[in-house]
C-alpha atoms as a PDB file:
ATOM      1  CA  UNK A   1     123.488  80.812 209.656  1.00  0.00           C
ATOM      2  CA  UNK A   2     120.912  82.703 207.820  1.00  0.00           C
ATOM      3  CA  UNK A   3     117.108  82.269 209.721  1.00  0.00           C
ATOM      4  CA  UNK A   4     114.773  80.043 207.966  1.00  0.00           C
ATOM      5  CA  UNK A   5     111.937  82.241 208.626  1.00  0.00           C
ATOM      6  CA  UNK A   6     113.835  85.947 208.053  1.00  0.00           C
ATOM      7  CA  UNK A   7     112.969  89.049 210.219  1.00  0.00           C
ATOM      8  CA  UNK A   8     111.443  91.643 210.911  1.00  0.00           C
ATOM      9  CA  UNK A   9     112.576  93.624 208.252  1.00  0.00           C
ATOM     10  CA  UNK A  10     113.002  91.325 205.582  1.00  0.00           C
ATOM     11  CA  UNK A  11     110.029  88.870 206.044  1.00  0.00           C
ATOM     12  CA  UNK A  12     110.261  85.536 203.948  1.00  0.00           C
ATOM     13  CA  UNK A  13     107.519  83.517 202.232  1.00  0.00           C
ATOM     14  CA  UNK A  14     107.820  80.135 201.534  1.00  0.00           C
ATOM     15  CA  UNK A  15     105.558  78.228 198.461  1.00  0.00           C
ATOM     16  CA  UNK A  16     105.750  74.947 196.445  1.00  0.00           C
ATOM     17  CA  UNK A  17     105.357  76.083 192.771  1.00  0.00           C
ATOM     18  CA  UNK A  18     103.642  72.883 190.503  1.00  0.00           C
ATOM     19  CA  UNK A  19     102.791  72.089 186.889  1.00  0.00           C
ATOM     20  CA  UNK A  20     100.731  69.543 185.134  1.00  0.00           C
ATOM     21  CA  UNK A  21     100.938  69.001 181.359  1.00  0.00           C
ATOM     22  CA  UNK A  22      98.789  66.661 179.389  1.00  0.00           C
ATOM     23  CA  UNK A  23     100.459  66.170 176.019  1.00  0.00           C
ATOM     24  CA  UNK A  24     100.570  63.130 173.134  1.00  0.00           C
ATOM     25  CA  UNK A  25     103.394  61.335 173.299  1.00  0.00           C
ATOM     26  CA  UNK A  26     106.169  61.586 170.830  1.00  0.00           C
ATOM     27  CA  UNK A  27     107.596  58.064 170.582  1.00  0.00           C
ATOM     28  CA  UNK A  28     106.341  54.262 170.971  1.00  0.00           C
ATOM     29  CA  UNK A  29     107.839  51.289 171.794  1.00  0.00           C
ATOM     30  CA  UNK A  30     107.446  47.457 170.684  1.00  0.00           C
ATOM     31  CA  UNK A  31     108.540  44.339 172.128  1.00  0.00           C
ATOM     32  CA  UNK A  32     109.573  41.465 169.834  1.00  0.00           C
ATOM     33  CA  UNK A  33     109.869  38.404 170.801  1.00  0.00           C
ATOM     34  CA  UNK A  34     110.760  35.286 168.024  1.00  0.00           C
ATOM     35  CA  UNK A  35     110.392  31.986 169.010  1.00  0.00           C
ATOM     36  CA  UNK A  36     111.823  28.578 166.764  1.00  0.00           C
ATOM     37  CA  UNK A  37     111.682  25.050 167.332  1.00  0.00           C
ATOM     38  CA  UNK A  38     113.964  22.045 166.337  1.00  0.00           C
ATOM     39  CA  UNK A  39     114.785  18.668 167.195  1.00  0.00           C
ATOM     40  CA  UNK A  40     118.804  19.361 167.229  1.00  0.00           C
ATOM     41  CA  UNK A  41     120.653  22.383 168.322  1.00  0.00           C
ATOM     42  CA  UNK A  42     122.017  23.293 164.810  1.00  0.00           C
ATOM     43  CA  UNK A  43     118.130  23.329 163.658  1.00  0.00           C
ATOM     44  CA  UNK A  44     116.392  25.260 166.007  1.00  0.00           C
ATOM     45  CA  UNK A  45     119.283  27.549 165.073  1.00  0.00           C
ATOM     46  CA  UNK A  46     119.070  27.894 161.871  1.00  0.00           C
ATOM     47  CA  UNK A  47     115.304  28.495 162.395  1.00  0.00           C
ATOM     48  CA  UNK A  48     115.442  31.305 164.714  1.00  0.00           C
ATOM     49  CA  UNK A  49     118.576  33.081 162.533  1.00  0.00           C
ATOM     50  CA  UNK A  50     115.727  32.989 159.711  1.00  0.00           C
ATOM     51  CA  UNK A  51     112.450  34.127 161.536  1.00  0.00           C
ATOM     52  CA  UNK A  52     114.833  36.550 163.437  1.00  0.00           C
ATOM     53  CA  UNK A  53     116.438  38.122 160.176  1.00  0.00           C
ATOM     54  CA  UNK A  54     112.445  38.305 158.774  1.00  0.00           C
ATOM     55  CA  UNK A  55     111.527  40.423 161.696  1.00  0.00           C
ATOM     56  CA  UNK A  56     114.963  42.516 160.987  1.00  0.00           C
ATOM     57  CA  UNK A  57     114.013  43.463 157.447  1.00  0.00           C
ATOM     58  CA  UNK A  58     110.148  43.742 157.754  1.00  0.00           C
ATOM     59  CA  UNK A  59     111.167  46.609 160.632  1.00  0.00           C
ATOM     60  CA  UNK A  60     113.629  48.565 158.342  1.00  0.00           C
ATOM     61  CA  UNK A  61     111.509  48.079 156.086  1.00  0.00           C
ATOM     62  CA  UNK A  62     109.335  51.188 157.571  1.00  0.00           C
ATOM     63  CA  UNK A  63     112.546  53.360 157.313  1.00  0.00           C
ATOM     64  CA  UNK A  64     112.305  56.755 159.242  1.00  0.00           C
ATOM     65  CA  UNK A  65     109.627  56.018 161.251  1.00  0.00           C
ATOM     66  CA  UNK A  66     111.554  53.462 162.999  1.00  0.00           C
ATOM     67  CA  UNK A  67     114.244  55.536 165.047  1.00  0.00           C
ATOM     68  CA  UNK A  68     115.575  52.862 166.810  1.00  0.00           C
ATOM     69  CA  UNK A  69     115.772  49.033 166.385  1.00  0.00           C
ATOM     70  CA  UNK A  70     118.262  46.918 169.413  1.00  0.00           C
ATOM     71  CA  UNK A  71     118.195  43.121 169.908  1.00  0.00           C
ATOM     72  CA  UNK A  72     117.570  42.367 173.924  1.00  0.00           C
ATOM     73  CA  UNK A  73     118.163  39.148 174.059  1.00  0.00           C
ATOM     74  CA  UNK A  74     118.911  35.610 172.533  1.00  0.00           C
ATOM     75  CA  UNK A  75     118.649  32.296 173.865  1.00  0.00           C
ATOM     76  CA  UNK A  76     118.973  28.081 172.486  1.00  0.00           C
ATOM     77  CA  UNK A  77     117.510  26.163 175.491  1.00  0.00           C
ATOM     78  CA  UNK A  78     117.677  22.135 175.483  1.00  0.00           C
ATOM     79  CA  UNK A  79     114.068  20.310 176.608  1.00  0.00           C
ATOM     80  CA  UNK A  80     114.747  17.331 177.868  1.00  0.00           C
ATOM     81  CA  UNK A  81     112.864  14.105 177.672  1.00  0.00           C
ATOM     82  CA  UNK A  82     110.343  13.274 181.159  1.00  0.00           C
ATOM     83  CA  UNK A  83     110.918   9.858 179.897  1.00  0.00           C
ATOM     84  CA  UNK A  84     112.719   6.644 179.603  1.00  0.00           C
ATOM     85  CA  UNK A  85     116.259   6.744 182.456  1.00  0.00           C
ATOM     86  CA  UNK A  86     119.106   9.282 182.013  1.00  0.00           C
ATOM     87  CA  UNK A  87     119.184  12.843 180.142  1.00  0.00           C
ATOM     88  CA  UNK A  88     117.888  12.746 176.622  1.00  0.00           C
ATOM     89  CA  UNK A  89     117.131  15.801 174.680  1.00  0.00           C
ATOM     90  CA  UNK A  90     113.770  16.385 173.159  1.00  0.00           C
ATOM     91  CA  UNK A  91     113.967  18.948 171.358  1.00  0.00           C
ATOM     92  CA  UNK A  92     115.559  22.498 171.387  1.00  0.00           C
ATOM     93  CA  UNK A  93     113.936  25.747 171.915  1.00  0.00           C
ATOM     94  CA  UNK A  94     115.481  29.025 170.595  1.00  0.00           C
ATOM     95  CA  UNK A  95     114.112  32.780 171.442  1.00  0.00           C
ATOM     96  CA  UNK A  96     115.335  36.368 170.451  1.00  0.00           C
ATOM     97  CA  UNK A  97     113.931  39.437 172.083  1.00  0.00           C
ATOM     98  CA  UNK A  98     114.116  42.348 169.865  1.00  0.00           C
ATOM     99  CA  UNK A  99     112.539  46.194 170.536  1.00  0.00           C
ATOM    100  CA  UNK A 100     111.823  48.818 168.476  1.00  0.00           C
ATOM    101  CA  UNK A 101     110.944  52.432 169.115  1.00  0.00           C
ATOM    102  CA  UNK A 102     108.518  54.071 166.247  1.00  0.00           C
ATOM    103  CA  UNK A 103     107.941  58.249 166.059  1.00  0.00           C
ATOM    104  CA  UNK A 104     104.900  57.267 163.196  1.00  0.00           C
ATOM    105  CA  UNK A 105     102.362  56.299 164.744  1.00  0.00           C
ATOM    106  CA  UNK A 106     100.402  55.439 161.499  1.00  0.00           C
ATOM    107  CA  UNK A 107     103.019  53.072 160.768  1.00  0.00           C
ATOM    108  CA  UNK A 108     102.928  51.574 164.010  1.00  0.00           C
ATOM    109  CA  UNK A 109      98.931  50.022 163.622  1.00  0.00           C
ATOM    110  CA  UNK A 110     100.566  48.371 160.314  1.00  0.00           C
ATOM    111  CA  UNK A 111     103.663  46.859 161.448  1.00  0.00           C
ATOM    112  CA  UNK A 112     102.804  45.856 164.901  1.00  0.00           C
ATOM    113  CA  UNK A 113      99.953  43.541 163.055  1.00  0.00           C
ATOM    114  CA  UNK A 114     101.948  42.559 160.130  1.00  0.00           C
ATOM    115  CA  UNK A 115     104.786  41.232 162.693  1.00  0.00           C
ATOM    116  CA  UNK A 116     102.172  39.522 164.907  1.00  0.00           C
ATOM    117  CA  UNK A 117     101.188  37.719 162.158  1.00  0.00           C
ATOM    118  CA  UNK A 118     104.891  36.016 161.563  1.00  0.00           C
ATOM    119  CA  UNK A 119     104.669  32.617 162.928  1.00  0.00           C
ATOM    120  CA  UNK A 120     106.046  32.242 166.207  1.00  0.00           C
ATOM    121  CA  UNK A 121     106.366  35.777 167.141  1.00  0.00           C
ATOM    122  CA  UNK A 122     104.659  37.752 170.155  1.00  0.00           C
ATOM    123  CA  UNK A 123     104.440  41.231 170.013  1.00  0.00           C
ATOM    124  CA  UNK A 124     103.981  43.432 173.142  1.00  0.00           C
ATOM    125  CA  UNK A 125     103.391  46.898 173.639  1.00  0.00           C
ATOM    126  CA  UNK A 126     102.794  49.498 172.880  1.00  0.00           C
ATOM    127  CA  UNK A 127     104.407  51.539 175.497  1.00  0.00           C
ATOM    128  CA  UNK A 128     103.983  55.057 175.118  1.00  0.00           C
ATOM    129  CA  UNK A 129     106.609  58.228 175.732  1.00  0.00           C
ATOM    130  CA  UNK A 130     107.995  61.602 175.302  1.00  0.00           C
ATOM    131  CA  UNK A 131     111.660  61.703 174.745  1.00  0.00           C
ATOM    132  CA  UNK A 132     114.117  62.106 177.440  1.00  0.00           C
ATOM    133  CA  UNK A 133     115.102  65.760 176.121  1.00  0.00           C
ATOM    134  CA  UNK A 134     111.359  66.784 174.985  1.00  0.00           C
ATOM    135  CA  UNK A 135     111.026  70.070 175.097  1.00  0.00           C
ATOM    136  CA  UNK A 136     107.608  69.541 177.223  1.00  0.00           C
ATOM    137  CA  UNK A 137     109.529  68.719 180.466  1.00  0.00           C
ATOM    138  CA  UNK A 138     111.408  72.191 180.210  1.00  0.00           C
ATOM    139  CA  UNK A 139     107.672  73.860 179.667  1.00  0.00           C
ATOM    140  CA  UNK A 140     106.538  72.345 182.885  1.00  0.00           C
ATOM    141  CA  UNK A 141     109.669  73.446 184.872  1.00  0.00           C
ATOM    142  CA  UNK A 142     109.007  76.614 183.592  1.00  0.00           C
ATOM    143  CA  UNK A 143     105.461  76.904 184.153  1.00  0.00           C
ATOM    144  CA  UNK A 144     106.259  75.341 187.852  1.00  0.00           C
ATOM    145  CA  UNK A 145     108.682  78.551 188.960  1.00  0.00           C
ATOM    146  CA  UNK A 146     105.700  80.370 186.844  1.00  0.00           C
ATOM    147  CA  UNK A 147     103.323  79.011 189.690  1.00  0.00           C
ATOM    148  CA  UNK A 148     105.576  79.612 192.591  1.00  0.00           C
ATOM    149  CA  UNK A 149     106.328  83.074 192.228  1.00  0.00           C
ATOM    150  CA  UNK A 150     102.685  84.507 191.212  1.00  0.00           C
ATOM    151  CA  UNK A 151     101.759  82.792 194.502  1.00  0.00           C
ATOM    152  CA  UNK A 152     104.186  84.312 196.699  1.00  0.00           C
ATOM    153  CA  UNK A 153     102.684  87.611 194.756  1.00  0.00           C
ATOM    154  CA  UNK A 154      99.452  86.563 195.940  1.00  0.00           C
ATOM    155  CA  UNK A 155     100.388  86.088 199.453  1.00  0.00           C
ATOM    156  CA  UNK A 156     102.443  89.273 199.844  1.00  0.00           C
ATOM    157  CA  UNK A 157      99.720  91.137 198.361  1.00  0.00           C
ATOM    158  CA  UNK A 158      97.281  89.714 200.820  1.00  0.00           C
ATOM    159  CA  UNK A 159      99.324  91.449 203.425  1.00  0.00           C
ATOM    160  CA  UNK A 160      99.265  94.993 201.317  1.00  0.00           C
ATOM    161  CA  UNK A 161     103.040  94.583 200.595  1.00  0.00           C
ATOM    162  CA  UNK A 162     105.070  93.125 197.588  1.00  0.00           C
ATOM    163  CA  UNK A 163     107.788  90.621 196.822  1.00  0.00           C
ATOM    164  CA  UNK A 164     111.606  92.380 197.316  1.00  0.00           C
ATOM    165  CA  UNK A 165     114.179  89.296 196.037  1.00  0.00           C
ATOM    166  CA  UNK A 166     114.174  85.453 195.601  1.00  0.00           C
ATOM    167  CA  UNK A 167     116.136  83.855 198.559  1.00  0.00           C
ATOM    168  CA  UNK A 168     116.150  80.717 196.899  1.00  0.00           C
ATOM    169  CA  UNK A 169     114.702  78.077 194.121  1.00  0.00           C
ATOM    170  CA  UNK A 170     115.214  74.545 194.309  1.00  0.00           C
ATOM    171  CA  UNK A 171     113.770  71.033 192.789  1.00  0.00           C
ATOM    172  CA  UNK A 172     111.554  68.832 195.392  1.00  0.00           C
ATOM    173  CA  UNK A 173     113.794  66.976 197.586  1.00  0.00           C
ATOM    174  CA  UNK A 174     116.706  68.297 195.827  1.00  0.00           C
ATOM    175  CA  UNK A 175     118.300  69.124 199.366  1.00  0.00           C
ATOM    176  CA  UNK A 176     116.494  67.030 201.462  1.00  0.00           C
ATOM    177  CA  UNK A 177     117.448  64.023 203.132  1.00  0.00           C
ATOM    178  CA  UNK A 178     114.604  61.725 201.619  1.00  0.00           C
ATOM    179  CA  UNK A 179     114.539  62.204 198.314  1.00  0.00           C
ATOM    180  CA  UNK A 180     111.805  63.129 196.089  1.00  0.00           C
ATOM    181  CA  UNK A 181     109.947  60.628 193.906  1.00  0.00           C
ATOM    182  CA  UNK A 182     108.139  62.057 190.947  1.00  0.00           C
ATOM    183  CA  UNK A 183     104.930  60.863 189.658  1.00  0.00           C
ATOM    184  CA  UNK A 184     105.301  58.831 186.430  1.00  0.00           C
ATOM    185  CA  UNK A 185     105.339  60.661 183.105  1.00  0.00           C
ATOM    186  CA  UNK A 186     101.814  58.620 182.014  1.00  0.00           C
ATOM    187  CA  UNK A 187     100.676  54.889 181.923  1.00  0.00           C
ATOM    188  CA  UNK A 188     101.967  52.359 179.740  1.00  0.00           C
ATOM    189  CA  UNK A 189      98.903  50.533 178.308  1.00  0.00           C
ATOM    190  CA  UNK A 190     100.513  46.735 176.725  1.00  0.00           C
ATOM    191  CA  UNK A 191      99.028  44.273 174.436  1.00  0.00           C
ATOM    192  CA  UNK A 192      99.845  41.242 173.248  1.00  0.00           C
ATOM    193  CA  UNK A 193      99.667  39.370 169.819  1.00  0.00           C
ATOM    194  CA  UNK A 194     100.582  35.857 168.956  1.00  0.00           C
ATOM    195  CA  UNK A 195     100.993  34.521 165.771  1.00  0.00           C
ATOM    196  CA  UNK A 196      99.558  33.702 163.254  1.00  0.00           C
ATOM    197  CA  UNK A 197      96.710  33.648 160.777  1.00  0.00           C
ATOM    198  CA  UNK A 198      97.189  32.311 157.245  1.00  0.00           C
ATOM    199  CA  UNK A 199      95.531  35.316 156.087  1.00  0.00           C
ATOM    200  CA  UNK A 200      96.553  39.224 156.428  1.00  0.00           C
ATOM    201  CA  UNK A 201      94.794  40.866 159.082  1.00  0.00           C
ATOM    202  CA  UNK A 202      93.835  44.532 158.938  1.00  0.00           C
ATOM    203  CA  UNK A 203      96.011  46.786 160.578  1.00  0.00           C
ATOM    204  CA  UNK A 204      95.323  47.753 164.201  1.00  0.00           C
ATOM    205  CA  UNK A 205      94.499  51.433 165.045  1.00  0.00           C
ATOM    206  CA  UNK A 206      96.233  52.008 167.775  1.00  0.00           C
ATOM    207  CA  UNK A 207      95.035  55.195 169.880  1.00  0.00           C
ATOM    208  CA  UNK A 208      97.721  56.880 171.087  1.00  0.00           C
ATOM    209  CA  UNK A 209      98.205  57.715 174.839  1.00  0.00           C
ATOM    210  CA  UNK A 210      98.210  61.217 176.374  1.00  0.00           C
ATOM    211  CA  UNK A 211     101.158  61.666 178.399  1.00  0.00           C
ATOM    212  CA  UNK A 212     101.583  63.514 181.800  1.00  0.00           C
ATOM    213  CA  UNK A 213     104.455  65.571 182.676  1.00  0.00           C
ATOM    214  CA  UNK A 214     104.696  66.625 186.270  1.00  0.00           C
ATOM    215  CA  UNK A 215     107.171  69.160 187.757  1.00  0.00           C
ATOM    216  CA  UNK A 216     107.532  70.468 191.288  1.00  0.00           C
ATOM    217  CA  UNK A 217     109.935  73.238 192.765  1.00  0.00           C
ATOM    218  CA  UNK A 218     110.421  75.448 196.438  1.00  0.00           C
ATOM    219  CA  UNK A 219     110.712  78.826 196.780  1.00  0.00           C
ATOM    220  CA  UNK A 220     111.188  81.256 199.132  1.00  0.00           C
ATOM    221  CA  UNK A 221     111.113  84.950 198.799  1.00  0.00           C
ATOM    222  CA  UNK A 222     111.762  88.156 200.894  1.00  0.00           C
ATOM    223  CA  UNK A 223     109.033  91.046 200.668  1.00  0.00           C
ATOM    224  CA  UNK A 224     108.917  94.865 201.958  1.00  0.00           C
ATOM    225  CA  UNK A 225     107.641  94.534 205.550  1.00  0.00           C
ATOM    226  CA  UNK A 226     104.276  94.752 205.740  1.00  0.00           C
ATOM    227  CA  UNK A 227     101.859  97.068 207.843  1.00  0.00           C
ATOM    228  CA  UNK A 228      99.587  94.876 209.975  1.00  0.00           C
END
């Protein structure tokens, strides 16, 4: 078994190699929730396939700067009556949970006002991110193994020697028993609207949020024996 700490004559070093980018994020994400109301089953319904279809087409409506556009989830609940003996049905409640995910974040300010001011709906959000295969996660890796060897540099040439070959490179906890936990990619910051006013309300600038992209790696390196 190869010795953790090398010898004599090939001395090892040992560093942690990080990287911190601060970037804007690339994408944004709504939650849509529709709500209807009706004294039968067949009513509420029919009320929630309309709102719901509304919120459908106002969101396509933005076209490209809507990238994706999934319905969560969908629901017809009976309330019953706190009166009188026996189960009676009050009325029914129906709810749809839809999400978007916008790369315009102009066009986010307009729709995310123009849907909270649909009757019945609640908007939440919005949640900001980079995409999963953002090129700024591969910068930060990069920059990391950057970081780890130009302080191995440092510490060999504190010792009036120099780095000789890389023994090995690995991700935080990537061969450890407890694994490693990374520090979230940045905040969410949520809102919420409820509907409605009778009027049209101006859109809502929305300030995007900066994003930050950690990465963390291990390194250890031989170097010429030094003369102490």
């Amino acid at each position: 078994m190869t010795a953790p700490y090398g010898t004599a004559d090939a001395p090892r070093i040992a560093v942690r190699g990080e990287a911190h980018l601060e970037v804007d994020p690339e994408i944004a994400r709504i939650g849509i929730t529709v709500n209807a109301r009706g004294r039968d089953r067949r009513s509420a319904l029919d009320d929630l396939t309309r709102r719901n279809a509304a919120v459908l087409d106002l969101v396509k409506s933005y076209g490209e700067a809507v990238e994706r556009l999934e319905t969560g989830f969908f629901s017809i609940t009976p309330e019953l009556s706190s009166h009188g003996r026996g189960e009676r049905v009050r009325t029914h409640h129906g709810r749809v949970h839809i999400s978007a995910e916008l790369c315009d974040f102009t066009a986010l300010g307009e729709l995310t006002t123009r849907l909270a001011d649909l009757e019945l709906t609640r908007v939440d959000g919005p949640w900001w991110a980079l995409r999963p295969d953002s090129p700024v996660h591969r910068q930060a890796r990069q920059q990391a193994v950057r970081e780890a060897v130009q302080r191995a540099r440092e510490y060999a040439e504190a010792l009036g020697t120099t780095l000789a070959a890389l023994v090995e490179l690995a991700d935080i906890g990537a061969e450890n028993a407890e694994p490693y936990a990374p520090r979230a990619a940045g905040r969410t910051r949520s809102m919420a609207f409820a509907a409605a006013a009778e009027e049209s309300a101006a859109p809502l600038d929305l300030e995007p949020q900066r994003q930050h992209v950690y990465a963390q790696v291990n390194a250890r390196f031989t170097m010429a024996p030094p003369s102490l």
